[in-house]
Protein backbone atom coordinates (compact mmCIF):
# COMPACT_ATOMS: atom_id res chain seq x y z
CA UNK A 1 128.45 25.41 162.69
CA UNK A 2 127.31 28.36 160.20
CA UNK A 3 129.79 27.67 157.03
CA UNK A 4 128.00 30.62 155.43
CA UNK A 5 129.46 33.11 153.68
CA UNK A 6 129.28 36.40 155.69
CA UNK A 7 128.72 40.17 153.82
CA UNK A 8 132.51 40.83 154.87
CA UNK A 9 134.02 38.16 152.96
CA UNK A 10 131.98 38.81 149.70
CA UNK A 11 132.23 42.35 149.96
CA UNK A 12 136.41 41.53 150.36
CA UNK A 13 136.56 39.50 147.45
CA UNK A 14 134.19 41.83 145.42
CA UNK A 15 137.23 44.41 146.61
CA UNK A 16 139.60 42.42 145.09
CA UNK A 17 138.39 41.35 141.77
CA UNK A 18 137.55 45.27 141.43
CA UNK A 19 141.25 45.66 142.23
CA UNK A 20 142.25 43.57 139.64
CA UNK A 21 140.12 44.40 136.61
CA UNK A 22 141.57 47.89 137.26
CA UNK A 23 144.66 46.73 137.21
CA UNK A 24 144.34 44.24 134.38
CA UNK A 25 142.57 47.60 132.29
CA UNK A 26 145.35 50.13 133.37
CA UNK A 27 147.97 47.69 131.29
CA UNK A 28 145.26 46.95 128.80
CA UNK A 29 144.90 50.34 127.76
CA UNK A 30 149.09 51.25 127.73
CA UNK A 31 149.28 48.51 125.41
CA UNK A 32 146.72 48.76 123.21
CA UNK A 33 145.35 52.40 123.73
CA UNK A 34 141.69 53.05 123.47
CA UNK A 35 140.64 52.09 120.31
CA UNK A 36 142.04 48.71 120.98
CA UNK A 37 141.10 47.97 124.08
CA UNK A 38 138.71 45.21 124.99
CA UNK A 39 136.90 44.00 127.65
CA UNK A 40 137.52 40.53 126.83
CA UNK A 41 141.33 41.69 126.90
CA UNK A 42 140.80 42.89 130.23
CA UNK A 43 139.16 39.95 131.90
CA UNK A 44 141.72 37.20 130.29
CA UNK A 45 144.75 39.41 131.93
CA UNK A 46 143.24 39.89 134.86
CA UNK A 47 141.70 36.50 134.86
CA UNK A 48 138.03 37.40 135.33
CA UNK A 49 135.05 36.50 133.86
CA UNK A 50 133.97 39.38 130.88
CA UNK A 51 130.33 39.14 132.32
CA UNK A 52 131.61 40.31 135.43
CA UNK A 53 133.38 43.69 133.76
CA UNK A 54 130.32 44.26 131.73
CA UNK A 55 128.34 44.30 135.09
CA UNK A 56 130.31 46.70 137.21
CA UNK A 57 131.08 49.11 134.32
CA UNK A 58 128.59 50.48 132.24
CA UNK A 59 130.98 50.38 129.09
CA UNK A 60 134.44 50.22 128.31
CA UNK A 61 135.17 54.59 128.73
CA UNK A 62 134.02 53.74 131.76
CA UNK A 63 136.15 51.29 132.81
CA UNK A 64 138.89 53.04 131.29
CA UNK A 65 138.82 56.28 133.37
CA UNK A 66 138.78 54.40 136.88
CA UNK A 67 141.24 52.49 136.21
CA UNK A 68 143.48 55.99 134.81
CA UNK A 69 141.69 57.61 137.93
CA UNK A 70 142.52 54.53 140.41
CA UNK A 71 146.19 54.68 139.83
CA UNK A 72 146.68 58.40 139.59
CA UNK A 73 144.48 58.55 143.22
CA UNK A 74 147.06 56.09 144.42
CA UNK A 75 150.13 58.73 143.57
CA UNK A 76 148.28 62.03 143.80
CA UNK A 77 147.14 62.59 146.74
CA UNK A 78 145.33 66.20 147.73
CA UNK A 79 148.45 67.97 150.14
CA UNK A 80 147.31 69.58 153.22
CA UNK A 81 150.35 71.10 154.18
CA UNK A 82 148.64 74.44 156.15
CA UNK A 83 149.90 76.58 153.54
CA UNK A 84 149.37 77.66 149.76
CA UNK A 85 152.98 77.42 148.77
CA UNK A 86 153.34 74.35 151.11
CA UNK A 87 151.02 72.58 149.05
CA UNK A 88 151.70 73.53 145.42
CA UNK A 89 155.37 72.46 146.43
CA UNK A 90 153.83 69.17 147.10
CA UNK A 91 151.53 68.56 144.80
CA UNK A 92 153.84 69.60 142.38
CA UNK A 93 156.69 67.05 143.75
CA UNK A 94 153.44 64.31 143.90
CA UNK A 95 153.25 64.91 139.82
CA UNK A 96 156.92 64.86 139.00
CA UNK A 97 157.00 61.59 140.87
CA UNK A 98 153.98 60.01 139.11
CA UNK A 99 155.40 61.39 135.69
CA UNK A 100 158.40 59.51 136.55
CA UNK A 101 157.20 56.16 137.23
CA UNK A 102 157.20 55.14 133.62
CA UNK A 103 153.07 54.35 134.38
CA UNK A 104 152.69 57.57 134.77
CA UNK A 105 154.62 58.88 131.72
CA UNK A 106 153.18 56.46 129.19
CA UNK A 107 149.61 57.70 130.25
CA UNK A 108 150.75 61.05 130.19
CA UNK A 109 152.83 60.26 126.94
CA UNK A 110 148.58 58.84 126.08
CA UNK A 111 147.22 61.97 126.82
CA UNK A 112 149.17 64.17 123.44
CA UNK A 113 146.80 64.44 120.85
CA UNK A 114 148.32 62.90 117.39
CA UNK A 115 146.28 64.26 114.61
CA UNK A 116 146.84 60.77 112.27
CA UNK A 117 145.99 58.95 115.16
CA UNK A 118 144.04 60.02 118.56
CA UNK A 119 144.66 57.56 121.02
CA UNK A 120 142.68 58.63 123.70
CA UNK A 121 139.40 60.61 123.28
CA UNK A 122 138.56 64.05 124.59
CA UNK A 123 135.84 62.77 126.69
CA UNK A 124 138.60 60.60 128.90
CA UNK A 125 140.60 63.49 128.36
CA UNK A 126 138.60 65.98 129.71
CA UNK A 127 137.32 63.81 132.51
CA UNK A 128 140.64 62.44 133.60
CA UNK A 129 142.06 66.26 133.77
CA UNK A 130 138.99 67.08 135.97
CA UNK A 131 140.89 64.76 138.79
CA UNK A 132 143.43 67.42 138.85
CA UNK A 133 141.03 70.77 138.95
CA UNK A 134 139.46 68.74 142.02
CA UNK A 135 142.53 68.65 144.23
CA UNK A 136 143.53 72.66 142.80
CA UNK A 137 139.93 73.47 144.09
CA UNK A 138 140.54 71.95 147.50
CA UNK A 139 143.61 73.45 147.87
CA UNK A 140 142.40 77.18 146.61
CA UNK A 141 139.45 76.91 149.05
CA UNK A 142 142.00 76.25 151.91
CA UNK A 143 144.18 78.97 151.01
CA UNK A 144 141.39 81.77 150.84
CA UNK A 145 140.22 80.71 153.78
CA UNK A 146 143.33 81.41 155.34
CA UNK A 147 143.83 84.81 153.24
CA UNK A 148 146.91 83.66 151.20
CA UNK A 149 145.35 84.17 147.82
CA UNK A 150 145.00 86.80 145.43
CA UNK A 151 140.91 87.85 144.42
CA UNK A 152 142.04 87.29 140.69
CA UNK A 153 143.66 83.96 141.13
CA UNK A 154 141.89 81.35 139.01
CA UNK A 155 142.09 77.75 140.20
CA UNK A 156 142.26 76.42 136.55
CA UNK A 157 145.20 78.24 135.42
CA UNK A 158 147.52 77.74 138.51
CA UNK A 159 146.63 74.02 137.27
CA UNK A 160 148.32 74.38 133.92
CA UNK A 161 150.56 76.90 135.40
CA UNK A 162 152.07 74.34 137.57
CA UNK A 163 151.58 70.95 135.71
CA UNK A 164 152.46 72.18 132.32
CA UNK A 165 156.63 72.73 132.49
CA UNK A 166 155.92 69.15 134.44
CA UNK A 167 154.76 67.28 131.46
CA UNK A 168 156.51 69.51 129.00
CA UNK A 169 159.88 68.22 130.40
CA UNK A 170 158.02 64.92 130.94
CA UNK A 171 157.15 64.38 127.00
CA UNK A 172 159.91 65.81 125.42
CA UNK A 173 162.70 63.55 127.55
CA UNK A 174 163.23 60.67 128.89
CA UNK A 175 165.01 61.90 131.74
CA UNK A 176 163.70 62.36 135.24
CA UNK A 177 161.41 65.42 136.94
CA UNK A 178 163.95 67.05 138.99
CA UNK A 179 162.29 67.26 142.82
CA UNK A 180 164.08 70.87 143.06
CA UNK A 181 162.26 72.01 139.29
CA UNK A 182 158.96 70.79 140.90
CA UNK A 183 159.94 72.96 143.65
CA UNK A 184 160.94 75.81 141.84
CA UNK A 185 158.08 75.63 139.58
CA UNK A 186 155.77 75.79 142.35
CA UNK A 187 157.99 78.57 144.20
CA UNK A 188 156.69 80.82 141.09
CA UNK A 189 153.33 79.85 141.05
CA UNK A 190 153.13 80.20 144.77
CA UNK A 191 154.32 84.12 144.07
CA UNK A 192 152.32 85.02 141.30
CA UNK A 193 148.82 83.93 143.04
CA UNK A 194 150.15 85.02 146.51
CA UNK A 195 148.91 87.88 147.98
């Protein structure tokens, strides 16, 4: 009998230690921030070898952003509704639900630039946004294919149209997005780029 080990089971349990290194670097970095975070921090939470880390990310930015990108892919998905306001409503409902799990708000609570103390850099910054302009793209190139847009609608600003009373509300309290502001909030934006 063939005990080997077949492609399926290492390529599972490559799955899985992946899994948990981002894990284990997603609450590395919400405790420490970026300055302090470590790969050797990493692989003793997640109980995994540091060599291992080192070989699957090429540095420690790296393994930051997937694991910021893994868990805001697992709540933000890209809405295909069939319509432009169908799909700001829920991609706006999609962020007021990630800023609400209190994940979500600490890394969005990450995200405010201190000027004493930056805890996470503009490159992460700027590449961690770009998630977002990716799903407003897909949904923009839906909608003018289906004529619902206006020619001077930019993609970009919807984005911050949308997300910014979000994580305005989302800093400045510590009370819950409201599933009927997310709606309302993307009832305007919905108008104004409507043709």
């Amino acid at each position: 009998m063939d005990r080997s080990v077949s492609d399926a089971d290492v390529s599972h349990a490559d799955a899985a230690m992946r899994s948990a290194a981002l894990a284990a670097a997603l609450a590395e970095v919400q405790q420490w921030g970026v300055d302090r975070f470590s790969i050797e921090g990493v692989a003793h939470r997640g109980h995994i070898e540091p060599d291992y880390i080192r070989k699957t990310w090429a540095s420690d930015r790296q393994l930051i952003l997937d694991s910021l990108r893994d868990y805001s892919e697992s709540r933000i998905t890209l809405p295909n509704t069939g319509s432009l306001h169908g799909d700001l409503v829920e991609l706006a409902l999609a962020i007021g639900a990630y800023l609400n799990d209190p994940v979500g708000r600490r890394i969005a609570r990450m995200f405010v630039v201190d000027s004493r103390a930056l805890v996470v850099d503009s490159d992460i910054r700027v590449q961690f946004w770009l998630l977002r302009r990716t799903i407003i793209g897909e949904i923009f190139d839906r909608a003018a294919g289906r004529g619902e847009l206006r020619d001077d609608a930019k993609p970009l600003l919807t984005l911050q149209l949308l997300t910014s009373p979000l994580h305005t509300f989302a800093l400045y309290t510590d009370q819950p997005v409201d599933p009927d502001f997310c709606r309302a909030i993307a009832d305007l934006v919905a108008r104004a780029i409507s043709v």
